[in-house]
Protein backbone atom coordinates (compact mmCIF):
# COMPACT_ATOMS: atom_id res chain seq x y z
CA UNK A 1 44.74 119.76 105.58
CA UNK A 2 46.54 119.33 102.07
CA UNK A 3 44.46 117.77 99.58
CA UNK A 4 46.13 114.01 98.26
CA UNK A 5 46.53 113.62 94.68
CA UNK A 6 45.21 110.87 92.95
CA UNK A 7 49.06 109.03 92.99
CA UNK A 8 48.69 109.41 96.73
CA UNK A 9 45.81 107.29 97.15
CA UNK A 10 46.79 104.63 95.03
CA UNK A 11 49.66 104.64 96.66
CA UNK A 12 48.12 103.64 100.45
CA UNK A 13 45.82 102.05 98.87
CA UNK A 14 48.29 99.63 97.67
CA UNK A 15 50.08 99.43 100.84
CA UNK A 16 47.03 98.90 102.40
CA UNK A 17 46.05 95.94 100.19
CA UNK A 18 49.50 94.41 100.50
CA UNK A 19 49.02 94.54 104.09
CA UNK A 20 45.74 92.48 104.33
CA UNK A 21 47.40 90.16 101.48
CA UNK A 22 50.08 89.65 103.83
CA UNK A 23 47.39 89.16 106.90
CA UNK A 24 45.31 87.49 105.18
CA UNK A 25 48.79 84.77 104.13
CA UNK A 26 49.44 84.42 107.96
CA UNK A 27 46.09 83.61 108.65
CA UNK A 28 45.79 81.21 106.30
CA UNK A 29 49.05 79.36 107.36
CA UNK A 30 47.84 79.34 111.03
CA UNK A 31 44.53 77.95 110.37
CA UNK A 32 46.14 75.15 107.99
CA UNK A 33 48.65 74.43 110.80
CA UNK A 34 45.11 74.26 113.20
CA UNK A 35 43.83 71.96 110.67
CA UNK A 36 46.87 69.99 111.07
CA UNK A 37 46.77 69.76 114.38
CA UNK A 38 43.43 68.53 114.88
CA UNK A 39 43.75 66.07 112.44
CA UNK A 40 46.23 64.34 114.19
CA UNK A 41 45.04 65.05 117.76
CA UNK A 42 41.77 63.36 115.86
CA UNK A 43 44.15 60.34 114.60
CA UNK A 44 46.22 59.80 117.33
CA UNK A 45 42.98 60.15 120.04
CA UNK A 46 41.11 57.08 117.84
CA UNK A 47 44.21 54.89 117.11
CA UNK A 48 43.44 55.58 113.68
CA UNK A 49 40.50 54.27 113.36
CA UNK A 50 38.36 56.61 111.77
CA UNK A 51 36.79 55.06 109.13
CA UNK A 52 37.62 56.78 105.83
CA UNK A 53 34.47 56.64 105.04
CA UNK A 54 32.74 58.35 107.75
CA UNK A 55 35.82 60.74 107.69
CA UNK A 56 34.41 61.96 104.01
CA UNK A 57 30.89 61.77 105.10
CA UNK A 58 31.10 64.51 107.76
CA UNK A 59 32.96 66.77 105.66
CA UNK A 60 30.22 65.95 103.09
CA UNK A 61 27.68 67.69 105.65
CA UNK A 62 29.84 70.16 106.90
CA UNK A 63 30.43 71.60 103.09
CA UNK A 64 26.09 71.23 102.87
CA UNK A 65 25.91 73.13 105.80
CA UNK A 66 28.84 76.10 105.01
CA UNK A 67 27.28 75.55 101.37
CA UNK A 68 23.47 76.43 102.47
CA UNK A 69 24.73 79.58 104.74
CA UNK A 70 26.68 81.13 102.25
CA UNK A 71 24.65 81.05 98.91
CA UNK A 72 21.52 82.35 101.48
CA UNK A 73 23.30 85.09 102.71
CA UNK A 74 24.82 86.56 99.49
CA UNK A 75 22.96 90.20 98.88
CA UNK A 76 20.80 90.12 95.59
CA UNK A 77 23.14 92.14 93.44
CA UNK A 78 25.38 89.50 93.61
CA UNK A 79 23.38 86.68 92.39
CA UNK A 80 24.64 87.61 89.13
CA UNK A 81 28.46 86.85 89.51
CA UNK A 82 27.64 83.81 91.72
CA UNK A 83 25.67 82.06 88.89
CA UNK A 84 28.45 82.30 87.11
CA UNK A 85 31.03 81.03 89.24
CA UNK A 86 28.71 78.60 89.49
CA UNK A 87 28.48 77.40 85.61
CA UNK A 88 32.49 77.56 85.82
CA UNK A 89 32.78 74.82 88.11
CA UNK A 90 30.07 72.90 86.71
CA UNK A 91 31.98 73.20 83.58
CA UNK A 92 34.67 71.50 85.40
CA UNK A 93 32.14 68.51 86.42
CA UNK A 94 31.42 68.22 82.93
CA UNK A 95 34.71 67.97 81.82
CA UNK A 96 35.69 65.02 84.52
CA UNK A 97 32.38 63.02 83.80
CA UNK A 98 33.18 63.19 79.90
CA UNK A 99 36.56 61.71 80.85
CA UNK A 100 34.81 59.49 82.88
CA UNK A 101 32.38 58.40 80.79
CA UNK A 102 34.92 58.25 77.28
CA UNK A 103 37.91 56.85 78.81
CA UNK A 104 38.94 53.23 79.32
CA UNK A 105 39.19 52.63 83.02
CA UNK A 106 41.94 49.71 83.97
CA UNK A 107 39.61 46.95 84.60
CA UNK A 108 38.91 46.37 88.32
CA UNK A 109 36.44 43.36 87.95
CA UNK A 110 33.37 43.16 85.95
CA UNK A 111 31.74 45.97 87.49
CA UNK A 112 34.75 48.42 88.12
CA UNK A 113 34.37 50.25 84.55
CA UNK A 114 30.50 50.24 84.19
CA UNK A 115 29.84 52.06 87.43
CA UNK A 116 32.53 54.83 86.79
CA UNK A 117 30.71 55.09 83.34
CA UNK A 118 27.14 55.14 85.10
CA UNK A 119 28.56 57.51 87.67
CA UNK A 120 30.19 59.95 85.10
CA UNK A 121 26.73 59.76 82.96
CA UNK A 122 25.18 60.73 85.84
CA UNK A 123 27.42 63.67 86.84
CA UNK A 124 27.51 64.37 83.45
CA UNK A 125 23.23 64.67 83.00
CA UNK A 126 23.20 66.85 86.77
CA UNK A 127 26.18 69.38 85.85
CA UNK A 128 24.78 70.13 82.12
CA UNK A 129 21.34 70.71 83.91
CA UNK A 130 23.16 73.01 86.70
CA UNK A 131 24.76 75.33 83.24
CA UNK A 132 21.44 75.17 81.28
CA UNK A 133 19.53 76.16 84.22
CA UNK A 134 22.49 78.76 85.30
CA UNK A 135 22.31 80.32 81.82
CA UNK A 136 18.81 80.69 82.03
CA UNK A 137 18.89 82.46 85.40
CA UNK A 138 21.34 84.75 84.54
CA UNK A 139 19.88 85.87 81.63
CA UNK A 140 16.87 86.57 83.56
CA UNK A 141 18.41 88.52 85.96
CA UNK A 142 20.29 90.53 83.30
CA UNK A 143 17.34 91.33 81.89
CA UNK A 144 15.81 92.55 84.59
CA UNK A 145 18.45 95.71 84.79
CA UNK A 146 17.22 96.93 81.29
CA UNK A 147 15.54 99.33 80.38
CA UNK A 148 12.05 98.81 79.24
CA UNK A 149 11.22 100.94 76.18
């Protein structure tokens, strides 16, 4: 058996990765064409009369329950990296709430701009929580990988 040299390797291994990027495309196209699908099967079966509404309330749950089952399941060593993907998209939060907080919004009535400003203070208070607590988390768990001296 001849021994592969390091060129080798990278080699299949980049085939092999191209391959599952290329899987991993088709699979992706199929299940959005599923999603597709069922969405009209969905609007065609109730006339259309899901109410919008309820539509974004049970994807709500669904994304609570896919939420819960994936942050339990993650393996300890990668607490880490997921606290930090974490504070990225809370960053995100904090940038829409300070837009919707600072910015003028076209006036929809009386109470159209002073609830998008209460909502963005709101988002804006929760998210800067989320990163402060974040931080402190993964600091914690950094520090527990050093070495005590």
């Amino acid at each position: 058996m001849a021994i592969e040299t390091p060129s080798q390797i990278l080699d299949k291994a980049t085939a092999a990765a191209k391959l599952a990027r290329e899987a991993a495309d088709m699979l992706q196209t199929t299940a959005d064409q599923l999603g597709d699908t069922a969405a009209g099967i969905a609007h065609a079966a109730s006339g259309g009369a899901i109410d919008p509404f309820v539509f974004r309330l049970a994807i709500f749950a669904l994304a609570v329950f896919v939420g819960y089952y994936v942050v339990w399941s993650v393996t300890p060593a990668l607490h880490t990296p997921l606290m930090s993907v974490t504070n990225a998209i809370s960053s995100v939060i904090v940038v829409g709430a300070l837009l919707s907080v600072g910015v003028d919004a076209p006036s929809l009535g009386d109470d159209g701009p002073l609830w998008a400003r209460l909502f963005g203070f709101i988002a804006l208070v929760l998210a800067s929580v989320n990163i402060f607590g974040g931080f402190l988390v993964t600091e914690r768990m950094l520090s527990m990988y050093k070495k005590k001296g």
